[in-house]
Each structure stands twice: as C-alpha cells, then as structure tokens.
C-alpha atoms as a PDB file:
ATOM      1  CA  UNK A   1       0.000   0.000   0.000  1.00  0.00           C
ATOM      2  CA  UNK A   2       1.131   3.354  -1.028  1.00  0.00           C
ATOM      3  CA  UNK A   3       2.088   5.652   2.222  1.00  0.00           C
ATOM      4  CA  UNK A   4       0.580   8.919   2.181  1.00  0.00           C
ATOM      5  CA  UNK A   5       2.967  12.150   1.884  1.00  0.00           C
ATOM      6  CA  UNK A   6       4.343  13.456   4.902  1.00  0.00           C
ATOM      7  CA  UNK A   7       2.607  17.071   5.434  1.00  0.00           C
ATOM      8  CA  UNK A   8       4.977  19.422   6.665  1.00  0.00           C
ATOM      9  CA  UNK A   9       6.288  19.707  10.370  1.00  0.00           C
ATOM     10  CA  UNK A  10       5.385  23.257  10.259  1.00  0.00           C
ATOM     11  CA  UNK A  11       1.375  21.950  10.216  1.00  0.00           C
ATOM     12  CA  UNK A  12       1.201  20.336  13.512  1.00  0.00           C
ATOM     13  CA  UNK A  13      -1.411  22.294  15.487  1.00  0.00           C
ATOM     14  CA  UNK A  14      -2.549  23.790  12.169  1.00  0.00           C
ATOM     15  CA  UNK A  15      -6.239  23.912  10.430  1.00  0.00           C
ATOM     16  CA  UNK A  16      -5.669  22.081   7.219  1.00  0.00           C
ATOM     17  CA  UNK A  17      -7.452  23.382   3.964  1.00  0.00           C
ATOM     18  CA  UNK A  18      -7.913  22.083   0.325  1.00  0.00           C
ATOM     19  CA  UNK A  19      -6.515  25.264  -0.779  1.00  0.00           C
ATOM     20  CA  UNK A  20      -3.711  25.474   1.748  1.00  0.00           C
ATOM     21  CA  UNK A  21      -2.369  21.786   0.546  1.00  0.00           C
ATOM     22  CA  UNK A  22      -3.053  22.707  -3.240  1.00  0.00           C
ATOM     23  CA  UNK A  23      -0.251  25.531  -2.597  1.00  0.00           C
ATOM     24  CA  UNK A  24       2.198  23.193  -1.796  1.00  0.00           C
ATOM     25  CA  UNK A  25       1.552  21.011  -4.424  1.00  0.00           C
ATOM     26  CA  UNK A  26       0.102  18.112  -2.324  1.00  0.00           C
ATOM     27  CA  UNK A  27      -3.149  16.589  -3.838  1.00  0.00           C
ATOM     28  CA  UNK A  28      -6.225  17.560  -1.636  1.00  0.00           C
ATOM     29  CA  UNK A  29      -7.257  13.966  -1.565  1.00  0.00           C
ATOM     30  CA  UNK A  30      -4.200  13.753   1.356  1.00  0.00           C
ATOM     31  CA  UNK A  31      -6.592  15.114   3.867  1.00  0.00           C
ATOM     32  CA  UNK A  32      -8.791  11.680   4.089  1.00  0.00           C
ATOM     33  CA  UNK A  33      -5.691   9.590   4.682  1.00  0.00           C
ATOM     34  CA  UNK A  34      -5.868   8.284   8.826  1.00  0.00           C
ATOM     35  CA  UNK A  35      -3.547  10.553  10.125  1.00  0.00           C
ATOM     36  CA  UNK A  36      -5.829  13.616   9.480  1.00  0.00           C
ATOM     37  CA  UNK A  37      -9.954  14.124  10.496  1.00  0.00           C
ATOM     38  CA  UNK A  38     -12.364  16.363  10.042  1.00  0.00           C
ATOM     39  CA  UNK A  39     -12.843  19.234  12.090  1.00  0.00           C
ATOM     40  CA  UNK A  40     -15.980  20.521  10.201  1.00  0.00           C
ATOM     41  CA  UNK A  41     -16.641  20.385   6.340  1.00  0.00           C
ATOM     42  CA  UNK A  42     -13.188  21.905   4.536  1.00  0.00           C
ATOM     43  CA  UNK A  43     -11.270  22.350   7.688  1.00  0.00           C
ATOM     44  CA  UNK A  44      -8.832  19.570   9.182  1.00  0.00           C
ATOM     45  CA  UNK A  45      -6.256  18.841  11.743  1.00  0.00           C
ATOM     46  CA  UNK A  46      -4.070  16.101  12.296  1.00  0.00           C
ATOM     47  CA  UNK A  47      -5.161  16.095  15.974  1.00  0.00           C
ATOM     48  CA  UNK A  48      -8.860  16.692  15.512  1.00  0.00           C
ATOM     49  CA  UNK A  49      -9.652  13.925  17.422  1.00  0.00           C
ATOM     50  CA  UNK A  50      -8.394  15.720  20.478  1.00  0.00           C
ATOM     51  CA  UNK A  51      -9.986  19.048  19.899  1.00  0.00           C
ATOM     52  CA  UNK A  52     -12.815  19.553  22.766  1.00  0.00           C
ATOM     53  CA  UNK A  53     -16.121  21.347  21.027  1.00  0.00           C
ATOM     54  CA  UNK A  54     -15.029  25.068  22.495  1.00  0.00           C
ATOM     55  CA  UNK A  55     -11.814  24.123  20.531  1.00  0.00           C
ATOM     56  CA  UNK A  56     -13.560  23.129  17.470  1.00  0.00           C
ATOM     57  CA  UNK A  57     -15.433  26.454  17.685  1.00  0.00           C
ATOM     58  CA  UNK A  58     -12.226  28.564  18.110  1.00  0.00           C
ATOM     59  CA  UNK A  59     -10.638  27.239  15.381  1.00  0.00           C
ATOM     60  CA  UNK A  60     -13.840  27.382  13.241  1.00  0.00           C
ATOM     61  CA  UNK A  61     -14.360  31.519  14.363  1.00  0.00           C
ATOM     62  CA  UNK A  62     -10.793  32.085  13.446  1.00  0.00           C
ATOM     63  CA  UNK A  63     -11.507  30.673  10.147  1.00  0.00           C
ATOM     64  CA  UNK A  64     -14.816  32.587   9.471  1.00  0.00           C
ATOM     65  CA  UNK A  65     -14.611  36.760   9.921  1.00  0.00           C
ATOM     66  CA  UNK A  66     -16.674  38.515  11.251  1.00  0.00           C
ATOM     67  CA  UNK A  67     -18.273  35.332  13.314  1.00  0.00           C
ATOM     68  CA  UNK A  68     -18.471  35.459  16.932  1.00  0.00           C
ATOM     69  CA  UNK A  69     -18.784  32.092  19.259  1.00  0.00           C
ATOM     70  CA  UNK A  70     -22.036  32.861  21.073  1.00  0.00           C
ATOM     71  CA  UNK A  71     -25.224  30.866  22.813  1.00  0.00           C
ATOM     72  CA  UNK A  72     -23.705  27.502  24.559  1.00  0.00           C
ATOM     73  CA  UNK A  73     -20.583  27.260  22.948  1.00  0.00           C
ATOM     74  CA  UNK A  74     -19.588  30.475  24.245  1.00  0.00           C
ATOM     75  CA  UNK A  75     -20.744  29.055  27.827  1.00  0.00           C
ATOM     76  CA  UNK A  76     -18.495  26.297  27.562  1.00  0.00           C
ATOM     77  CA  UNK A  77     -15.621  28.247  25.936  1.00  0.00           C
ATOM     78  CA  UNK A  78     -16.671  30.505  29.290  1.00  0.00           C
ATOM     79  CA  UNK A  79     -16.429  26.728  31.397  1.00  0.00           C
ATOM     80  CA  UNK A  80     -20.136  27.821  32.852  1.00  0.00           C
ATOM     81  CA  UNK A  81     -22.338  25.275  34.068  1.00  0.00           C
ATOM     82  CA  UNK A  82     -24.934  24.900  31.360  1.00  0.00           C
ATOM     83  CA  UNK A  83     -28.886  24.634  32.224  1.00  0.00           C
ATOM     84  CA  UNK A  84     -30.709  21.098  31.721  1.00  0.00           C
ATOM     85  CA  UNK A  85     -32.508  22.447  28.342  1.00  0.00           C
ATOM     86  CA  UNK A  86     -29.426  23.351  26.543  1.00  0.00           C
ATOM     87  CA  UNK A  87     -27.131  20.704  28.155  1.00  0.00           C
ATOM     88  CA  UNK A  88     -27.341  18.727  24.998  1.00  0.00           C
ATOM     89  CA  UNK A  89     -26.563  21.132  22.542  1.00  0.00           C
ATOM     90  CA  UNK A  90     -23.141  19.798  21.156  1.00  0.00           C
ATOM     91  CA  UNK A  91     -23.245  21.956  17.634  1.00  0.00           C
ATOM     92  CA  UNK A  92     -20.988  25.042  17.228  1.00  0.00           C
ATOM     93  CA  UNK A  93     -22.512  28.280  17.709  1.00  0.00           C
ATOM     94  CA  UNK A  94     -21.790  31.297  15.920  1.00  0.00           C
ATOM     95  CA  UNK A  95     -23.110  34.563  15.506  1.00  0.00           C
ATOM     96  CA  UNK A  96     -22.826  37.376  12.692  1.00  0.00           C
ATOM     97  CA  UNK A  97     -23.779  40.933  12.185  1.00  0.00           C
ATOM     98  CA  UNK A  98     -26.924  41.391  11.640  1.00  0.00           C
ATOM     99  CA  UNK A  99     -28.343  42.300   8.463  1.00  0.00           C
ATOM    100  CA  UNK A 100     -25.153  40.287   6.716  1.00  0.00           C
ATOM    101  CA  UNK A 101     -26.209  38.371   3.917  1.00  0.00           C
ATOM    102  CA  UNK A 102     -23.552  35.283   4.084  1.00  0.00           C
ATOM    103  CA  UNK A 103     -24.784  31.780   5.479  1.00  0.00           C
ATOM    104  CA  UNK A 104     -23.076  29.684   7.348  1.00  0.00           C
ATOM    105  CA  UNK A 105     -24.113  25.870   5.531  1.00  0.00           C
ATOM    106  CA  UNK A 106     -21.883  23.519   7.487  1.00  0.00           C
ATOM    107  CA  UNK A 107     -22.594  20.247   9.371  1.00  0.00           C
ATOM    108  CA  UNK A 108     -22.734  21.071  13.322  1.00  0.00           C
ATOM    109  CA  UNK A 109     -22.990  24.715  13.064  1.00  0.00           C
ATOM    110  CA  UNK A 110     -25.871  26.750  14.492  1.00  0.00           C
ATOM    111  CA  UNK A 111     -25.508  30.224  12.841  1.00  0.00           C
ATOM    112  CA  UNK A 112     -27.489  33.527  14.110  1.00  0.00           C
ATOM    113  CA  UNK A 113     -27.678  36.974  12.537  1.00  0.00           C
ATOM    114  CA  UNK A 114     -27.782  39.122  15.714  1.00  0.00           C
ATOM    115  CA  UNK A 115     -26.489  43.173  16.770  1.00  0.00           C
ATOM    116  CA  UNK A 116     -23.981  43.033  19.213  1.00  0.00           C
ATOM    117  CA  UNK A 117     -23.428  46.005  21.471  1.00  0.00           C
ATOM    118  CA  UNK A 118     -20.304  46.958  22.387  1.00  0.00           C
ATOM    119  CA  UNK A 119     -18.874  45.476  25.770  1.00  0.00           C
ATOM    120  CA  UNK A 120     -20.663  42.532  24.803  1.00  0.00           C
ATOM    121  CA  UNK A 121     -18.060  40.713  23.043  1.00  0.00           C
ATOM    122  CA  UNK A 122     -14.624  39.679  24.342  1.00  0.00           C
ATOM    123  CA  UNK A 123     -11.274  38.391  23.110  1.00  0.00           C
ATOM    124  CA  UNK A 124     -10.188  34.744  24.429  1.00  0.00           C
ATOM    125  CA  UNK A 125      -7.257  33.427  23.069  1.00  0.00           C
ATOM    126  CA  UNK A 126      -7.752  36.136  20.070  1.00  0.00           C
ATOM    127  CA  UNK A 127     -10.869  34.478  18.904  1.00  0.00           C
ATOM    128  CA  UNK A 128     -14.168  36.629  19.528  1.00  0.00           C
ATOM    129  CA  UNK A 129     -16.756  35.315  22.067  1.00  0.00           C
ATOM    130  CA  UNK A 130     -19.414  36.512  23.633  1.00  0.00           C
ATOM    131  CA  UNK A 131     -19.290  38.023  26.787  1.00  0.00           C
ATOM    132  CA  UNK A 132     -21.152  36.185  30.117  1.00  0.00           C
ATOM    133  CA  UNK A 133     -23.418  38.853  30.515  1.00  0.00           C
ATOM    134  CA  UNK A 134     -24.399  38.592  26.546  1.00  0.00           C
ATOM    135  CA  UNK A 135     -24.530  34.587  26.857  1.00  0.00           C
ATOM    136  CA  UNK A 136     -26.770  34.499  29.704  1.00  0.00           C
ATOM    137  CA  UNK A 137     -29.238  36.742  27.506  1.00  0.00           C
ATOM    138  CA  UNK A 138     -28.652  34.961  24.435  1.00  0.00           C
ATOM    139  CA  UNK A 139     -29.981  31.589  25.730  1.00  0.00           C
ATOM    140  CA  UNK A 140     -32.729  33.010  27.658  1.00  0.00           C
ATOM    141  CA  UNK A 141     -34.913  32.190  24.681  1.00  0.00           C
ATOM    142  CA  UNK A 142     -34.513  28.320  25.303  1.00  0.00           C
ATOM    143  CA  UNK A 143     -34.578  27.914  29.005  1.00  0.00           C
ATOM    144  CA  UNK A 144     -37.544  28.320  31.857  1.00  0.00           C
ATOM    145  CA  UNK A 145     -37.335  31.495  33.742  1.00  0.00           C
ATOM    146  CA  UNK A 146     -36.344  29.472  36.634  1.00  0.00           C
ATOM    147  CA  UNK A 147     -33.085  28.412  34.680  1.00  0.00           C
ATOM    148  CA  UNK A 148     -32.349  31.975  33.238  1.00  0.00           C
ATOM    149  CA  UNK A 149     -32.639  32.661  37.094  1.00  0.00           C
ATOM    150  CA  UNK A 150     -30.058  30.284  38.321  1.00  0.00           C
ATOM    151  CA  UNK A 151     -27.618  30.477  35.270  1.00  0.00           C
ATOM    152  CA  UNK A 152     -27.714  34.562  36.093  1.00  0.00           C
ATOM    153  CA  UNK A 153     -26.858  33.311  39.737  1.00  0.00           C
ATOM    154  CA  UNK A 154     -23.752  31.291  38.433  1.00  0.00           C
ATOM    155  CA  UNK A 155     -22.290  34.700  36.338  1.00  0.00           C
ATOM    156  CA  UNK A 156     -22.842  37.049  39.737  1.00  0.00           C
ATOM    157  CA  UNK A 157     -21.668  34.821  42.628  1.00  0.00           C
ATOM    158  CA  UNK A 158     -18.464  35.751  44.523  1.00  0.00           C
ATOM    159  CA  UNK A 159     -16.196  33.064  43.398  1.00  0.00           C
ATOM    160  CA  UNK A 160     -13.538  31.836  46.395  1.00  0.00           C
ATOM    161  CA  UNK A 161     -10.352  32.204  44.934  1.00  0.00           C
ATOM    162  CA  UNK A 162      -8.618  28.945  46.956  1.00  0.00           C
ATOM    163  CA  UNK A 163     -10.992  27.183  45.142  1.00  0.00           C
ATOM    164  CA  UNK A 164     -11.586  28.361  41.515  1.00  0.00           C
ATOM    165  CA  UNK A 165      -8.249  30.512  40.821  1.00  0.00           C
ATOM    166  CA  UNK A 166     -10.427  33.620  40.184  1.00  0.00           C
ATOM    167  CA  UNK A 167     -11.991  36.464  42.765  1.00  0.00           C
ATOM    168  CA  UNK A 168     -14.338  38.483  40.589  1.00  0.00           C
ATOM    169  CA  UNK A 169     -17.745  37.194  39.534  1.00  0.00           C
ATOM    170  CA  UNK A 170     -18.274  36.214  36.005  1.00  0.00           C
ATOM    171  CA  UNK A 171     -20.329  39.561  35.576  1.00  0.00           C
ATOM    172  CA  UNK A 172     -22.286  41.874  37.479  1.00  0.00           C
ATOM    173  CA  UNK A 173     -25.651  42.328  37.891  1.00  0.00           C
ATOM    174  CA  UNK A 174     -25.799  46.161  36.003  1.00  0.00           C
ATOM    175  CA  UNK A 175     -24.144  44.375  33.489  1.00  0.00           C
ATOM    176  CA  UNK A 176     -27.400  41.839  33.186  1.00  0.00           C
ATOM    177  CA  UNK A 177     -29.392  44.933  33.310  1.00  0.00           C
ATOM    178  CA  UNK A 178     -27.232  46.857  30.422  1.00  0.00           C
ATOM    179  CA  UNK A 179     -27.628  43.862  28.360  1.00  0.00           C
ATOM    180  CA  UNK A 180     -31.137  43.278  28.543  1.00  0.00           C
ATOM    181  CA  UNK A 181     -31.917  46.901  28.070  1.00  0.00           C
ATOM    182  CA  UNK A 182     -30.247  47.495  24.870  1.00  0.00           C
ATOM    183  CA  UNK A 183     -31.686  44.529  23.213  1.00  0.00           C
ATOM    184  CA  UNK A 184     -34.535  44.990  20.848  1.00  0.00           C
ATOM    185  CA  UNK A 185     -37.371  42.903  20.578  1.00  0.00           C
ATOM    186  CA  UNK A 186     -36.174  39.519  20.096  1.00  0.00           C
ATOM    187  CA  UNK A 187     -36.687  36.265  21.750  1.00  0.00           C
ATOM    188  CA  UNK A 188     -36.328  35.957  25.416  1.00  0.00           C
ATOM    189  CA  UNK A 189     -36.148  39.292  26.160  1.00  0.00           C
ATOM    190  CA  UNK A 190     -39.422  39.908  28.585  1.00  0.00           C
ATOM    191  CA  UNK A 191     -38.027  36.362  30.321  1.00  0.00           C
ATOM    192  CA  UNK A 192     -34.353  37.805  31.087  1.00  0.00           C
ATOM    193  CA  UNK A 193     -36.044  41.174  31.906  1.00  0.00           C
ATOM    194  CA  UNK A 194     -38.559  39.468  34.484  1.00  0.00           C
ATOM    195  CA  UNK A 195     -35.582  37.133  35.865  1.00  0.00           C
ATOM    196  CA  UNK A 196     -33.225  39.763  37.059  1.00  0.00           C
ATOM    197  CA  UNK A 197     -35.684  40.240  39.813  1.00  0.00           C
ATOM    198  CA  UNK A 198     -34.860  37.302  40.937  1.00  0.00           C
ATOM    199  CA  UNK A 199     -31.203  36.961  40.817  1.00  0.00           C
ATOM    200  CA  UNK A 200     -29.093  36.782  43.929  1.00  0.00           C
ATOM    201  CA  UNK A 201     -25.346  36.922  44.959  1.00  0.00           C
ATOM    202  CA  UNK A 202     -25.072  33.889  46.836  1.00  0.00           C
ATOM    203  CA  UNK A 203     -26.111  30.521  45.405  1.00  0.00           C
ATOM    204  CA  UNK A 204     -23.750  28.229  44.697  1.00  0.00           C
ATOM    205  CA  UNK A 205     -25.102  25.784  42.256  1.00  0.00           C
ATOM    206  CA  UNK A 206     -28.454  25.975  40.100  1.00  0.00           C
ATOM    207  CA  UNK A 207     -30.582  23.558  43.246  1.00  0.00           C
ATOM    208  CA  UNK A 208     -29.670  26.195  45.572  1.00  0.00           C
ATOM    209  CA  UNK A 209     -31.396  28.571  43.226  1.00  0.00           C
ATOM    210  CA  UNK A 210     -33.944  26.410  42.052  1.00  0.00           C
ATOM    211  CA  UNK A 211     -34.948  25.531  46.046  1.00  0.00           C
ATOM    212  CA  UNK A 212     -35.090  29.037  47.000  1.00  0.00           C
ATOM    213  CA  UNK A 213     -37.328  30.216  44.226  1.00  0.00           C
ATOM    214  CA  UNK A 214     -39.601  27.032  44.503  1.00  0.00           C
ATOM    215  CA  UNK A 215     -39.890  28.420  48.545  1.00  0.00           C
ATOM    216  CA  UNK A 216     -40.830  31.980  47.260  1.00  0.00           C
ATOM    217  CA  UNK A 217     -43.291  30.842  44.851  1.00  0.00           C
ATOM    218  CA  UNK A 218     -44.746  28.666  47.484  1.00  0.00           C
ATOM    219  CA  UNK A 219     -45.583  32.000  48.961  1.00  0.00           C
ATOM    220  CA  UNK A 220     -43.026  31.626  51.884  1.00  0.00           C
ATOM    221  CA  UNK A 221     -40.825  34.482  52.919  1.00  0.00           C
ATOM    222  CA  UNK A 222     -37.459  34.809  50.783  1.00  0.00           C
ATOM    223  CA  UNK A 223     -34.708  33.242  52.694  1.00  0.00           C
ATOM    224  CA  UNK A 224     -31.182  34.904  53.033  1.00  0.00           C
ATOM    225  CA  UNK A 225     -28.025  33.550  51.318  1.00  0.00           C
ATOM    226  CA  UNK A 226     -24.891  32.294  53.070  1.00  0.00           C
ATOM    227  CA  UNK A 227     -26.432  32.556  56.530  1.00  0.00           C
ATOM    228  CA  UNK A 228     -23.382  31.923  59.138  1.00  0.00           C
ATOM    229  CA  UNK A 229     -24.102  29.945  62.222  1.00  0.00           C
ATOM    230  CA  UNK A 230     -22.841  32.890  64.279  1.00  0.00           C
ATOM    231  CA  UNK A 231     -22.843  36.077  62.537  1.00  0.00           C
ATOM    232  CA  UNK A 232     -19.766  37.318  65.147  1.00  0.00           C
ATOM    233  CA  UNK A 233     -17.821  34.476  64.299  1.00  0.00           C
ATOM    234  CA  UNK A 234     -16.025  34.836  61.026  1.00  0.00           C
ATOM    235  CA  UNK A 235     -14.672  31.155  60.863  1.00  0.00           C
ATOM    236  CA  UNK A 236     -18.381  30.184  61.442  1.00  0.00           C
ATOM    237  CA  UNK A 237     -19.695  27.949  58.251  1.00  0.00           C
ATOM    238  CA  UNK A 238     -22.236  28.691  56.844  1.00  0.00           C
ATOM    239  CA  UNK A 239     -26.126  27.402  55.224  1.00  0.00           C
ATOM    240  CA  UNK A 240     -26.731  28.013  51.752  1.00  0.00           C
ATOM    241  CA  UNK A 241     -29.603  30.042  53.056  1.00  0.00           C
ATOM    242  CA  UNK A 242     -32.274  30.783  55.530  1.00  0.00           C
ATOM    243  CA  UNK A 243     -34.046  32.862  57.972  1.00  0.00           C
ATOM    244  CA  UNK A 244     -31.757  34.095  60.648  1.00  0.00           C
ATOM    245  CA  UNK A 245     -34.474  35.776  62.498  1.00  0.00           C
ATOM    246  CA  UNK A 246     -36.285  32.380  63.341  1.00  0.00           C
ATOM    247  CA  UNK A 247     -32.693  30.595  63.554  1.00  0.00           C
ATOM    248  CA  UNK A 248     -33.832  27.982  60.278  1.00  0.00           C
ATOM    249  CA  UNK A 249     -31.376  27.529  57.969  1.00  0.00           C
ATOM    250  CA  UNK A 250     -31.685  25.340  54.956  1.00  0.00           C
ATOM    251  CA  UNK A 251     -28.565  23.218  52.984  1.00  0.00           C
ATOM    252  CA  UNK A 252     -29.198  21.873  49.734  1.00  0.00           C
ATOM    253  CA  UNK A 253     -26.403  19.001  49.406  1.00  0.00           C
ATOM    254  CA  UNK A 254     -24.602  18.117  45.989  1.00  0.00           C
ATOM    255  CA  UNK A 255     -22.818  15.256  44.784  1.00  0.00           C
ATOM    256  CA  UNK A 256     -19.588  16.324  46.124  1.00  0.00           C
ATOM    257  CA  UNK A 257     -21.413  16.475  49.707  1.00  0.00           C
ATOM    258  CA  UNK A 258     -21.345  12.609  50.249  1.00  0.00           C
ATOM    259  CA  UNK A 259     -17.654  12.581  49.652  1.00  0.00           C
ATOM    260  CA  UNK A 260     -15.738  11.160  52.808  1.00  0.00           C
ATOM    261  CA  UNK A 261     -13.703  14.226  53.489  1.00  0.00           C
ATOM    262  CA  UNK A 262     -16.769  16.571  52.117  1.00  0.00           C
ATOM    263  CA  UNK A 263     -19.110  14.633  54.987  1.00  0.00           C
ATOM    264  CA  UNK A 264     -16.487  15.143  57.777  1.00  0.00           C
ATOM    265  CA  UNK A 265     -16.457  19.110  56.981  1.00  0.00           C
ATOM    266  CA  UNK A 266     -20.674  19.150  56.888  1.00  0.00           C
ATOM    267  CA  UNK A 267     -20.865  17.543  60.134  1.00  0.00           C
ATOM    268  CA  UNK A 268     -18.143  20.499  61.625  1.00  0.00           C
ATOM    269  CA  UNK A 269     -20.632  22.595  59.927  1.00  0.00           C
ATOM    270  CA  UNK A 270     -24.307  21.012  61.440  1.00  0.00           C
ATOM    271  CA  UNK A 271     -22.839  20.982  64.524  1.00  0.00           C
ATOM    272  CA  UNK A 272     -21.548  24.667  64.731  1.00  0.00           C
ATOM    273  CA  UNK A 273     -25.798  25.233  63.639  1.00  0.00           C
ATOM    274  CA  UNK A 274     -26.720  23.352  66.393  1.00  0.00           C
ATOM    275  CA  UNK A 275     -24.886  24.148  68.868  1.00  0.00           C
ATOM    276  CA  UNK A 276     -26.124  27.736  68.212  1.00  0.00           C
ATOM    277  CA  UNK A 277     -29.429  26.630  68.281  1.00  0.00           C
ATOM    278  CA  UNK A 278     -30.754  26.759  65.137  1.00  0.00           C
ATOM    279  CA  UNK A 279     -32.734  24.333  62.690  1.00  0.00           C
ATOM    280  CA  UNK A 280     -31.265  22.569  60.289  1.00  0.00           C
ATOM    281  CA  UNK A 281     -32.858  21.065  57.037  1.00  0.00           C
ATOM    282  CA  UNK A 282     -30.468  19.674  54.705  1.00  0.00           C
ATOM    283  CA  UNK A 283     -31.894  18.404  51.157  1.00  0.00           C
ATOM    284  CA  UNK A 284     -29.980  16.328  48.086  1.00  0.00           C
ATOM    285  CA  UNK A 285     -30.906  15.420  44.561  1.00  0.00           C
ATOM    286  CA  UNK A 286     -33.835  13.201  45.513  1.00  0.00           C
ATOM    287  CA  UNK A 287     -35.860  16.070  47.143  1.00  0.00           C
ATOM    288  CA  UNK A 288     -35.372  18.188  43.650  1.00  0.00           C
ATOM    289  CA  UNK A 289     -36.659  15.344  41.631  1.00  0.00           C
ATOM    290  CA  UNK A 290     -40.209  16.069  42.398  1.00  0.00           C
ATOM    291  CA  UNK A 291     -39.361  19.884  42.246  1.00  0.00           C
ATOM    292  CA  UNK A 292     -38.563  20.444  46.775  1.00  0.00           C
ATOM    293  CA  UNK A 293     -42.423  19.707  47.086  1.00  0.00           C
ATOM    294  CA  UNK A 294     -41.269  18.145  50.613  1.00  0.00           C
ATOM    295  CA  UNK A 295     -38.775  20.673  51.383  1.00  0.00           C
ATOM    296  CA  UNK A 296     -41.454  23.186  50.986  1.00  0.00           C
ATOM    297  CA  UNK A 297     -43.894  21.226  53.285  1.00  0.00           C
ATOM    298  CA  UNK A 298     -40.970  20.993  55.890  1.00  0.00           C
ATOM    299  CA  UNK A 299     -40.010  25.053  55.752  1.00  0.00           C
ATOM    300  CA  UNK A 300     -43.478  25.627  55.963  1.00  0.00           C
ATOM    301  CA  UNK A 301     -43.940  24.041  59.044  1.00  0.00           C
ATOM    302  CA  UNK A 302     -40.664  25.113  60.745  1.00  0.00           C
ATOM    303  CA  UNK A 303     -41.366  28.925  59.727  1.00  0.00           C
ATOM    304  CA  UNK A 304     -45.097  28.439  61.469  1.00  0.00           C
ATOM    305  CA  UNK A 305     -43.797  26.788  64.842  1.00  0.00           C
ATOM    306  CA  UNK A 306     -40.666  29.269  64.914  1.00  0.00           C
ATOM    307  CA  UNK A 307     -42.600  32.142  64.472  1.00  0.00           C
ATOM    308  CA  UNK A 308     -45.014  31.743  66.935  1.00  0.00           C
END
C-alpha cells in the first residue's frame, strides 16, 4: 500500500485546507488519509480527534470573519455550568452581524444573525466570544425562567479564589441589566427582563437557586443567602440560606457532599448550627426530583412553629 505524503512539520497544530495543501503542491485527496480528520466540512487537523467542542469552535471563528462564538458554545468556551434544556446542545454556535447576507451551511454549526453592542463581546485566546453577561441573555430564549434565574446566579456569585483561581464574579448584575436593556425585541427578552428580579449573589449551584425560588413561589418568605451559624464568628460555616431571624437555615447538598472528606467538613458545619441553636434542614438530589415539594412542606412548618 502506497504511504501517504508526509505534510509538513510546520502543520502540527494547524487547520488544514484544500486550498492550503493545493499551494504546496500536495493533492487535496491527502486530507482523508488516517492521520488527518475532520474538524468541520473543509477544515482539518491532524489532531482533531483531540480538539474539545469550544476548541472546534475557536478554530472554526478564526476561520470565518466577522463570526463570533455565542449561545452555549460560548458558555463552555466561558467553562459555565450549562442549564438542563441546553445541556445537549453539542453543535458550534456562531453569531454574525446582523443584516449580513452570508450563510453559514456547514454540518454542526448553528448560525445567528444578531447586533452586538459593544462590551458585549470579548477576546479569548484572540478568537471573539461573547461576553457572560451577553450569553446568559442569548440563551434566555430556550430555558424556563427558573433556569435563566439560576444560570444569572452562576455569572454574579463571589467566586472563592482557593478554590476556583479567580476572585471576581463572572459579571455583574448592572451588566445583566445593560444587556437586557439594549436589546430589541427579540426572543427571550421579557423572560431575562422578568428574571433579574430574581437573581441573587449567593447561590452556589443551580438547586440552591432552584430551592429558593420554589420556597418563594410557594408563597413563603425569601430566605437569606450564606447565613453563618454565628454572625460574630467569622470562621463560622455557613447554610446556603435561611431565615436568621427564626434561627432555620436550609442546605441543599450536591454530589460532592457525600464525599468522605466533604461529609467530615458538613458535620463540623451542622454541629456549629446546632450548637447555636438553630434548625437545620439539609436536602440532596432526591428532594429536587419532584421539584422540593417536601422541602417546601418541611419550611413551611418550621417557619409556622418558629414564628409563633
């Protein structure tokens, strides 16, 4: 069998085109040998097959002008945590000027034809991408309010540095605001306009938001975020939320709670709660399968005997 041509060191880490090889005299038909795949139609690499899909989608925007990786490939180019609705979306987003008249027609690409403000676009790795802000408002369109809620929550959280190698929140709630209230009419607008009522600095995870709003629309009292066991104390841990005047606190516990070394520090932390006499109510994945229904019954309770 005839071995295929040896492409030039200089290519490694390169996107490969039919025109590219045709101007070094190599026959296009080289780029379906074994050694190279497909990164979309016309555009190759001889490490595709490593390429994550925010790769993919950098190399695809450097390729196209004026194209800007928006919607959830900017979210994962972004490493946000995704809402259930669009969780599944593996094609390439892109977005171009409105008004332009040139299609996008490849396999796995989403295209829009949208007006981006400025401030609403940045530079990663010198490929354009939308900003948080704009991202959170672009895929407002495709989620439940309650979603568009918690996936604000993620971008204006104080991050802990120790933990996630960054101090500043992924955007600011006046930049939510700015966004939403330069956008025209378009889709999802009165849905990101009606959630940034309900989007606090505090929540840690999308259940955390998702049990506090299904205890405000139960018509219970809003609870307060990162409630400390002893307000004087500032080593004291603290609840994901509740309602320091009646001493209830509530803990909504991920995956990563039932982890040995993850238990040992939640016990430190019930016990500081008790020991200051509040109430605790911890809840896990199988109370937000049937939406906290039982979580609300049980704060419901606890706010009527506390309070009286």
């Amino acid at each position: 069998m005839r071995r295929p041509e040896v492409l030039p060191k200089r290519w490694n880490g390169c996107t490969l085109t039919p025109a590219l090889l045709r101007a070094e005299g190599i026959h296009p038909q080289r780029l379906r040998r074994a050694d190279t795949d497909r990164v979309f139609y016309g555009f190759y690499r001889q490490d595709a097959d490593q390429l994550t899909l925010g790769m993919r989608a950098v190399l695809l925007a450097e390729e196209l002008p004026d194209c800007v990786v928006s919607d959830v490939t900017a979210a994962r180019v972004l490493g946000l945590h995704l809402p259930w609705e669009v969780a599944r979306d593996d094609a390439v987003h892109l977005t171009q000027p409105a008004g332009t008249a040139r299609r996008i027609r490849r396999h796995g690409v989403t295209s829009h034809r949208r007006e981006l403000r400025e401030g609403q676009v940045m530079l990663i790795g010198g490929v354009p991408v939308t900003t948080p802000a704009r991202t959170w408002f672009d895929l407002a369109a495709r989620c439940s309010l309650t979603s568009v809620v918690a996936f604000g929550d993620q971008l204006v959280r104080q991050p802990r540095q120790r933990f996630e190698g960054r101090d500043e929140p992924f955007a600011s709630l006046r930049e939510l605001v700015g966004v939403v209230e330069e956008a025209g009419r378009v889709p999802g607008k009165a849905r990101a306009k009606e959630a940034l009522g309900l989007i606090r600095v505090g929540a840690d995870s999308f259940k955390e938001t998702e049990l506090r709003l299904a205890l405000v629309d139960a018509g219970l009292p809003e609870p307060e975020l990162q409630v400390p066991a002893d307000p004087a104390d500032p080593f004291s841990h603290p609840a994901d939320m509740g309602y320091p005047g009646l001493k209830i606190a509530i803990q909504y516990d991920g995956g990563t709670h039932f982890d040995p070394d993850q238990q040992r520090r939640n016990q430190r932390r019930d016990n500081d709660f008790h020991a200051q006499g509040w109430l605790l109510l911890c809840y896990n994945s199988s109370d937000a399968q049937n939406g906290f229904r039982r979580a609300v019954s049980q704060v419901r309770s606890a706010v009527r005997l506390r309070a009286t």
